[in-house]
PDB file of N, CA and C in Angstrom:
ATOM      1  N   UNK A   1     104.717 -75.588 107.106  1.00  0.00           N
ATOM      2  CA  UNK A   1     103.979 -76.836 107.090  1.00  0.00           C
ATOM      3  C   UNK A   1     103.199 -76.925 105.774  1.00  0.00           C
ATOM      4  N   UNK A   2     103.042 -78.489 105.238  1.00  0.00           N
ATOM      5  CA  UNK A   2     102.390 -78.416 103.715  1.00  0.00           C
ATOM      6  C   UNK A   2     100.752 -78.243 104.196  1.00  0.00           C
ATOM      7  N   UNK A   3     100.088 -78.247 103.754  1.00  0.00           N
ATOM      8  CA  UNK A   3      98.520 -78.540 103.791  1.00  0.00           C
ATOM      9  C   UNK A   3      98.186 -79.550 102.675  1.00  0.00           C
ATOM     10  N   UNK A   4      96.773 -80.410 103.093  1.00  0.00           N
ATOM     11  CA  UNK A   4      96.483 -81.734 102.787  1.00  0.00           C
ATOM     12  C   UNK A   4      96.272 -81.609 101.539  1.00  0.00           C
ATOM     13  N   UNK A   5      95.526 -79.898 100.951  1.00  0.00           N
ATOM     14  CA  UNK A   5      95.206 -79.763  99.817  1.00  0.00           C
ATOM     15  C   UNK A   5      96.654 -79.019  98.812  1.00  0.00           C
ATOM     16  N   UNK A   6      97.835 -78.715  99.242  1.00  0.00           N
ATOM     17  CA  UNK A   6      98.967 -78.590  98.208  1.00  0.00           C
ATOM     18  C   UNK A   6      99.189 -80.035  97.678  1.00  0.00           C
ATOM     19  N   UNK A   7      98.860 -81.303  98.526  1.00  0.00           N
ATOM     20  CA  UNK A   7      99.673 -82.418  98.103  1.00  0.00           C
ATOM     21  C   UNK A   7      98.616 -83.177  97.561  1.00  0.00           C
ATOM     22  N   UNK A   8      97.075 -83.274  97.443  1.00  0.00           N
ATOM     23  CA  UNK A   8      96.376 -84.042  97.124  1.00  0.00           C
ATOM     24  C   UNK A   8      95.665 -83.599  95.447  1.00  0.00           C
ATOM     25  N   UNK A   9      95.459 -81.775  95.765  1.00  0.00           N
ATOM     26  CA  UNK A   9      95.221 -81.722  94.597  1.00  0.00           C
ATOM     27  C   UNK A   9      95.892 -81.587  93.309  1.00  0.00           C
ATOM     28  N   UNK A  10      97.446 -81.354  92.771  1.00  0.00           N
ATOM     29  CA  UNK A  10      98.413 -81.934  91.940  1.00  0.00           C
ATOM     30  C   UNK A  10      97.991 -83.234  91.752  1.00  0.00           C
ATOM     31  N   UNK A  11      98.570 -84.338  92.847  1.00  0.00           N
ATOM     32  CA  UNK A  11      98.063 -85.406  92.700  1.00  0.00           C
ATOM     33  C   UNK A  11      96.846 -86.528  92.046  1.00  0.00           C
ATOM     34  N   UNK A  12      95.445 -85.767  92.540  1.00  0.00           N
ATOM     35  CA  UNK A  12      94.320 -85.688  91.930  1.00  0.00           C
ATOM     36  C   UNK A  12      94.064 -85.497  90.447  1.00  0.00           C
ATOM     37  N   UNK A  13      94.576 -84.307  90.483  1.00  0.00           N
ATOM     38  CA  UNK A  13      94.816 -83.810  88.639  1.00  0.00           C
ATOM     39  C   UNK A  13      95.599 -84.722  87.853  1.00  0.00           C
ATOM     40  N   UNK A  14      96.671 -85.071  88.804  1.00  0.00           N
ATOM     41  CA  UNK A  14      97.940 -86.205  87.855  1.00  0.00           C
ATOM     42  C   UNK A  14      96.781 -87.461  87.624  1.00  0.00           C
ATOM     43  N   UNK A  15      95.912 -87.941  88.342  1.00  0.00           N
ATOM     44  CA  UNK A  15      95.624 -89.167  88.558  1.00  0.00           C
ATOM     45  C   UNK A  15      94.635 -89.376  86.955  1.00  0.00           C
ATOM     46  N   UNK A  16      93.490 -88.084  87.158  1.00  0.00           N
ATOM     47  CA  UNK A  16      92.801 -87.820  85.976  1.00  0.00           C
ATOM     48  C   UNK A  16      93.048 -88.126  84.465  1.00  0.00           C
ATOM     49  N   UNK A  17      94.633 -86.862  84.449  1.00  0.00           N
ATOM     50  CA  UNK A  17      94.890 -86.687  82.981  1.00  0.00           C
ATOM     51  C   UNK A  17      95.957 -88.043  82.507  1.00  0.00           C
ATOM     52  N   UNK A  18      96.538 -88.723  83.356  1.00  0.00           N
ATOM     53  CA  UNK A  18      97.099 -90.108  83.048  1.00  0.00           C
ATOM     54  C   UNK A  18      96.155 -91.285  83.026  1.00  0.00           C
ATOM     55  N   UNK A  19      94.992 -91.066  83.244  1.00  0.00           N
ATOM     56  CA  UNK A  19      94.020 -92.071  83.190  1.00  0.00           C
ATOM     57  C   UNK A  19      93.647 -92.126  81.870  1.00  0.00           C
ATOM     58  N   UNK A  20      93.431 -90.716  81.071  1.00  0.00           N
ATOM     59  CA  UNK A  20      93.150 -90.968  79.766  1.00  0.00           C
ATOM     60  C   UNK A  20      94.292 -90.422  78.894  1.00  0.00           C
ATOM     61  N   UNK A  21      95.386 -91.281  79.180  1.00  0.00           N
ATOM     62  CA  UNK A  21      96.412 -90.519  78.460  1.00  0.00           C
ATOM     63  C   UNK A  21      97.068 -91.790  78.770  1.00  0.00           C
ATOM     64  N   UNK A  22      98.326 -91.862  78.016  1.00  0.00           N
ATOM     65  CA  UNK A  22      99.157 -93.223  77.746  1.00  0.00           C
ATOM     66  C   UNK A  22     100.723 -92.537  77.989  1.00  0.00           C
ATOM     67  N   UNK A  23     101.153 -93.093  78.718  1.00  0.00           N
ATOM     68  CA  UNK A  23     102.565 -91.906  79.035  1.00  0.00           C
ATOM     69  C   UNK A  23     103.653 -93.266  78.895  1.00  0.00           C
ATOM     70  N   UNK A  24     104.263 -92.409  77.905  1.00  0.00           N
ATOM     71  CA  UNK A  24     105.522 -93.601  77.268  1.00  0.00           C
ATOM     72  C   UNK A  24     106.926 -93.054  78.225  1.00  0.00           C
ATOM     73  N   UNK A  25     107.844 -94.341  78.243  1.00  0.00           N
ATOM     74  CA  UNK A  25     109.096 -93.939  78.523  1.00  0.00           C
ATOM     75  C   UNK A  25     110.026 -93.856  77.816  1.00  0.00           C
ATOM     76  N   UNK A  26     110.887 -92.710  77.675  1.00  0.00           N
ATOM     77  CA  UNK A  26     111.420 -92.170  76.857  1.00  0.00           C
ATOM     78  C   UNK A  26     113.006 -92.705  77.278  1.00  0.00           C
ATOM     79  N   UNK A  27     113.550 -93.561  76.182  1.00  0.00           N
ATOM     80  CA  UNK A  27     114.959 -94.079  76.838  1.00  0.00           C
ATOM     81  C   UNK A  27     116.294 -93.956  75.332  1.00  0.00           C
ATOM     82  N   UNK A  28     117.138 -93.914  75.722  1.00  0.00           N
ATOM     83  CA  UNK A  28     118.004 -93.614  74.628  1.00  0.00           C
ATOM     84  C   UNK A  28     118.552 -94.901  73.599  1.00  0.00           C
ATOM     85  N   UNK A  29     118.765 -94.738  72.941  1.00  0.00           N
ATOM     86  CA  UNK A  29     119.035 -95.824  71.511  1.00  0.00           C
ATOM     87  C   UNK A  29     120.162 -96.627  72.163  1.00  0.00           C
ATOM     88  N   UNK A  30     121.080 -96.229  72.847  1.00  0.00           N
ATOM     89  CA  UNK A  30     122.381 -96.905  72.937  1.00  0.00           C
ATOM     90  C   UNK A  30     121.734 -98.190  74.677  1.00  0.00           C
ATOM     91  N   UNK A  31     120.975 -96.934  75.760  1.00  0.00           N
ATOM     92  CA  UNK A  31     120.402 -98.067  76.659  1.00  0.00           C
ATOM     93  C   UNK A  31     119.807 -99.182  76.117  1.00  0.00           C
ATOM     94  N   UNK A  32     118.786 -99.074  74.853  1.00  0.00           N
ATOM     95  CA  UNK A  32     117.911 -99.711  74.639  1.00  0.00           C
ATOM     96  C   UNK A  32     118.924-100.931  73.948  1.00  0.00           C
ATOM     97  N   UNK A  33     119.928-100.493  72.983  1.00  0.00           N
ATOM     98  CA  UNK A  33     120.680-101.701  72.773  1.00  0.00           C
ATOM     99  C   UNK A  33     121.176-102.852  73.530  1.00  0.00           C
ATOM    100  N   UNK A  34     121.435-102.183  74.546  1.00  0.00           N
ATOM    101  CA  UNK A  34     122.345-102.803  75.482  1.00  0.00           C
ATOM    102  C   UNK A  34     122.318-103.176  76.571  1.00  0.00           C
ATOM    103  N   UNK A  35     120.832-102.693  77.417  1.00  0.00           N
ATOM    104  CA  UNK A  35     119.472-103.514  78.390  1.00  0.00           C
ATOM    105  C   UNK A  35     118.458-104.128  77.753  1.00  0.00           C
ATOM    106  N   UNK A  36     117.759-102.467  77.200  1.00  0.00           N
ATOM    107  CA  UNK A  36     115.975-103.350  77.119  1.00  0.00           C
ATOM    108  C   UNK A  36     115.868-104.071  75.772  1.00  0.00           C
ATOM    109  N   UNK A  37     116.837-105.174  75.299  1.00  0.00           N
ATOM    110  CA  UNK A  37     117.004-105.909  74.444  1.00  0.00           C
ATOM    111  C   UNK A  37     117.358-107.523  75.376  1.00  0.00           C
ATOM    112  N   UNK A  38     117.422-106.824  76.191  1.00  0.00           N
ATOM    113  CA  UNK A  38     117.706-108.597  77.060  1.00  0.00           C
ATOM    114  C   UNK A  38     116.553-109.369  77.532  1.00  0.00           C
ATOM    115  N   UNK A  39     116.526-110.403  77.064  1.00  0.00           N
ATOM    116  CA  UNK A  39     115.206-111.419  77.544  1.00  0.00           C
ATOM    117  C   UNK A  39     114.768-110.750  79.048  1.00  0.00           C
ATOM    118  N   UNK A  40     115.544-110.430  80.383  1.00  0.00           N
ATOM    119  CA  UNK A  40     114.695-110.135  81.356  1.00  0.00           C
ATOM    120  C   UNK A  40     113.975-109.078  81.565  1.00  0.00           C
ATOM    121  N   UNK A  41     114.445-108.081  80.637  1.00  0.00           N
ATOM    122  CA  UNK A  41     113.824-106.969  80.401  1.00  0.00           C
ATOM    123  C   UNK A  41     113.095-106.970  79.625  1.00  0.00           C
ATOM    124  N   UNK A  42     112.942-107.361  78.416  1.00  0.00           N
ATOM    125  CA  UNK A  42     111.860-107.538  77.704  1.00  0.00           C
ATOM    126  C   UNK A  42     110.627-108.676  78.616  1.00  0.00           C
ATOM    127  N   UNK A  43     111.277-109.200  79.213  1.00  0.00           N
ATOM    128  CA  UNK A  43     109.785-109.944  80.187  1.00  0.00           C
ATOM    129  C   UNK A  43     108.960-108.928  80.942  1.00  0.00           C
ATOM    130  N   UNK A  44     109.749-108.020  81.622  1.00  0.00           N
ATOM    131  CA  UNK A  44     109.541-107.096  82.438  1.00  0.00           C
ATOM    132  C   UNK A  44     108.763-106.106  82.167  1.00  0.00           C
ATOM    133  N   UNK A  45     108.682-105.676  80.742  1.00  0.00           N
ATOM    134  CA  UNK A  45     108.377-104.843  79.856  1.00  0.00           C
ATOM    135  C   UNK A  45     107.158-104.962  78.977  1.00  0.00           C
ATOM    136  N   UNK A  46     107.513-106.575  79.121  1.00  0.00           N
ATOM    137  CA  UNK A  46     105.758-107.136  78.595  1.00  0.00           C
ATOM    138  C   UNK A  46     105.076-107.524  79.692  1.00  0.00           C
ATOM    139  N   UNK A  47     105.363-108.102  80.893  1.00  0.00           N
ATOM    140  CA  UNK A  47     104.489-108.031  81.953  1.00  0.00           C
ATOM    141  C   UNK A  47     103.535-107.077  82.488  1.00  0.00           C
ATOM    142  N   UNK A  48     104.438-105.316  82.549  1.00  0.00           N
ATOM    143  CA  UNK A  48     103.938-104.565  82.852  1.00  0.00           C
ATOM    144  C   UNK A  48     103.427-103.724  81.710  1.00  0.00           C
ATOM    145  N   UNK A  49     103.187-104.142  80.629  1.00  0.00           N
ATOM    146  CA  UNK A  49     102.586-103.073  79.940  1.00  0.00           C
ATOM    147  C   UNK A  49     103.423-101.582  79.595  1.00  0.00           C
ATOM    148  N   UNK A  50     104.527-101.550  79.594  1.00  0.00           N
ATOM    149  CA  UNK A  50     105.425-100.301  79.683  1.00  0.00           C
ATOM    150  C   UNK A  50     105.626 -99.905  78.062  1.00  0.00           C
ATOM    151  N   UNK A  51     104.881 -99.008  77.333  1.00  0.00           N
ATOM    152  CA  UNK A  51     105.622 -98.366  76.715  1.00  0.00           C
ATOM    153  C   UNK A  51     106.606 -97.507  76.187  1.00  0.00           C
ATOM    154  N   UNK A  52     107.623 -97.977  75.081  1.00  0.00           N
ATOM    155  CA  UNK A  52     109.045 -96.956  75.515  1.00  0.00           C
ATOM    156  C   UNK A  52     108.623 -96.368  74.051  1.00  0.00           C
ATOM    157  N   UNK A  53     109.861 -95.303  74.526  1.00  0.00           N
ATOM    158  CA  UNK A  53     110.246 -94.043  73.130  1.00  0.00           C
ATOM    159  C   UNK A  53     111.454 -94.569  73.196  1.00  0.00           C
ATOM    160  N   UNK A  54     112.112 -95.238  72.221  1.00  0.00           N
ATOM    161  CA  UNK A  54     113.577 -95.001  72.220  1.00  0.00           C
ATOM    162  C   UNK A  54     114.083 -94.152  71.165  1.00  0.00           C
ATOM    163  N   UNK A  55     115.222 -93.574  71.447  1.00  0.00           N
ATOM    164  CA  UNK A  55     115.306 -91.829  71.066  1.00  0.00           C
ATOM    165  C   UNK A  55     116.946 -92.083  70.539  1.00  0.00           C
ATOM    166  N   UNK A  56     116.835 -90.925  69.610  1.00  0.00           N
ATOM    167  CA  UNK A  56     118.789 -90.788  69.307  1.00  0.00           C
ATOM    168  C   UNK A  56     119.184 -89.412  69.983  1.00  0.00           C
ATOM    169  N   UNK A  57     119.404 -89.585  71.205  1.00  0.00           N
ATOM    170  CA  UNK A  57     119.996 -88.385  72.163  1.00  0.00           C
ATOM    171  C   UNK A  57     120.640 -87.560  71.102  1.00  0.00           C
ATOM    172  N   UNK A  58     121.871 -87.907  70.070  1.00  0.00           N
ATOM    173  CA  UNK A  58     122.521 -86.975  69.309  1.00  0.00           C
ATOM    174  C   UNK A  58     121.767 -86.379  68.185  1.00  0.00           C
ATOM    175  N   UNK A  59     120.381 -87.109  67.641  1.00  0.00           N
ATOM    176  CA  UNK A  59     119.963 -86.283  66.331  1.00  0.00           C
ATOM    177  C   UNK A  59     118.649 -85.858  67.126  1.00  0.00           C
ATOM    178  N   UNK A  60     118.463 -86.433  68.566  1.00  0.00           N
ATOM    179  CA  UNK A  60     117.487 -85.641  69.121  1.00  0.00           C
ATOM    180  C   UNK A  60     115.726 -86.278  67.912  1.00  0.00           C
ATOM    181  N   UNK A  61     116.213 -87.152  67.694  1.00  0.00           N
ATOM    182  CA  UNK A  61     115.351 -87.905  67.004  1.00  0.00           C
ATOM    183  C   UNK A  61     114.570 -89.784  67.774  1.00  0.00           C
ATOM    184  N   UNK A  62     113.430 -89.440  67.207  1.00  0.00           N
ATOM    185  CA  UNK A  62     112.506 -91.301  67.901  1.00  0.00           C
ATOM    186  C   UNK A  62     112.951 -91.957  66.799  1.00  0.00           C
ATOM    187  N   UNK A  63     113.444 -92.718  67.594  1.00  0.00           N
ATOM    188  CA  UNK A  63     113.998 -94.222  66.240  1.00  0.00           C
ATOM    189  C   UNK A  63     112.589 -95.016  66.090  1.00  0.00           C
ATOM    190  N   UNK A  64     111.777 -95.472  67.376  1.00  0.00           N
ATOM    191  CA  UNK A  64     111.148 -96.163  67.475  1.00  0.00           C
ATOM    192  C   UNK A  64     109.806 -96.157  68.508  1.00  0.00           C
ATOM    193  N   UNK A  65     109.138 -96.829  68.366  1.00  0.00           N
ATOM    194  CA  UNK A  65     107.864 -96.634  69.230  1.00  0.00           C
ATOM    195  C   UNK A  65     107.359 -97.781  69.862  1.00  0.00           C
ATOM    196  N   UNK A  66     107.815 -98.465  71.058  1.00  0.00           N
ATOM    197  CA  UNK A  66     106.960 -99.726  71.411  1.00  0.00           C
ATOM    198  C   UNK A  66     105.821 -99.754  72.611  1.00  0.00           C
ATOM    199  N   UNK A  67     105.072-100.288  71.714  1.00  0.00           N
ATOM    200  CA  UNK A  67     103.476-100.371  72.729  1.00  0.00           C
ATOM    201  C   UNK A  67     104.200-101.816  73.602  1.00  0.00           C
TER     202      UNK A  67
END
């Protein structure tokens, strides 16, 4: 059986250090071409405030950075 405190305090801690911290999503160059370039996603994306990393999976390199 879990106990209240295995699942609350992780949780707790997560809640803290993402409060003062900005956690980007990290998505690949070829998705980003070919979704988050489409008007509904870019609505989606500015609605919610989502920052991405888009990344070159093969040079293992950030192309880009959007707030």
């Amino acid at each position: 059986m879990v106990d209240s405190q295995s699942y609350f305090l992780p949780l707790f801690c997560t809640e803290i250090i993402f409060r003062t911290s900005l956690l980007y999503i990290a998505i690949s160059k070829v998705a980003y071409n070919t979704f988050f370039t489409q008007d509904i996603t870019q609505l989606i994306l500015h609605k919610h405030q989502l920052p991405i990393i888009v990344v070159d999976i093969e040079t293992e390199e950030i192309m880009q950075w959007i707030n």
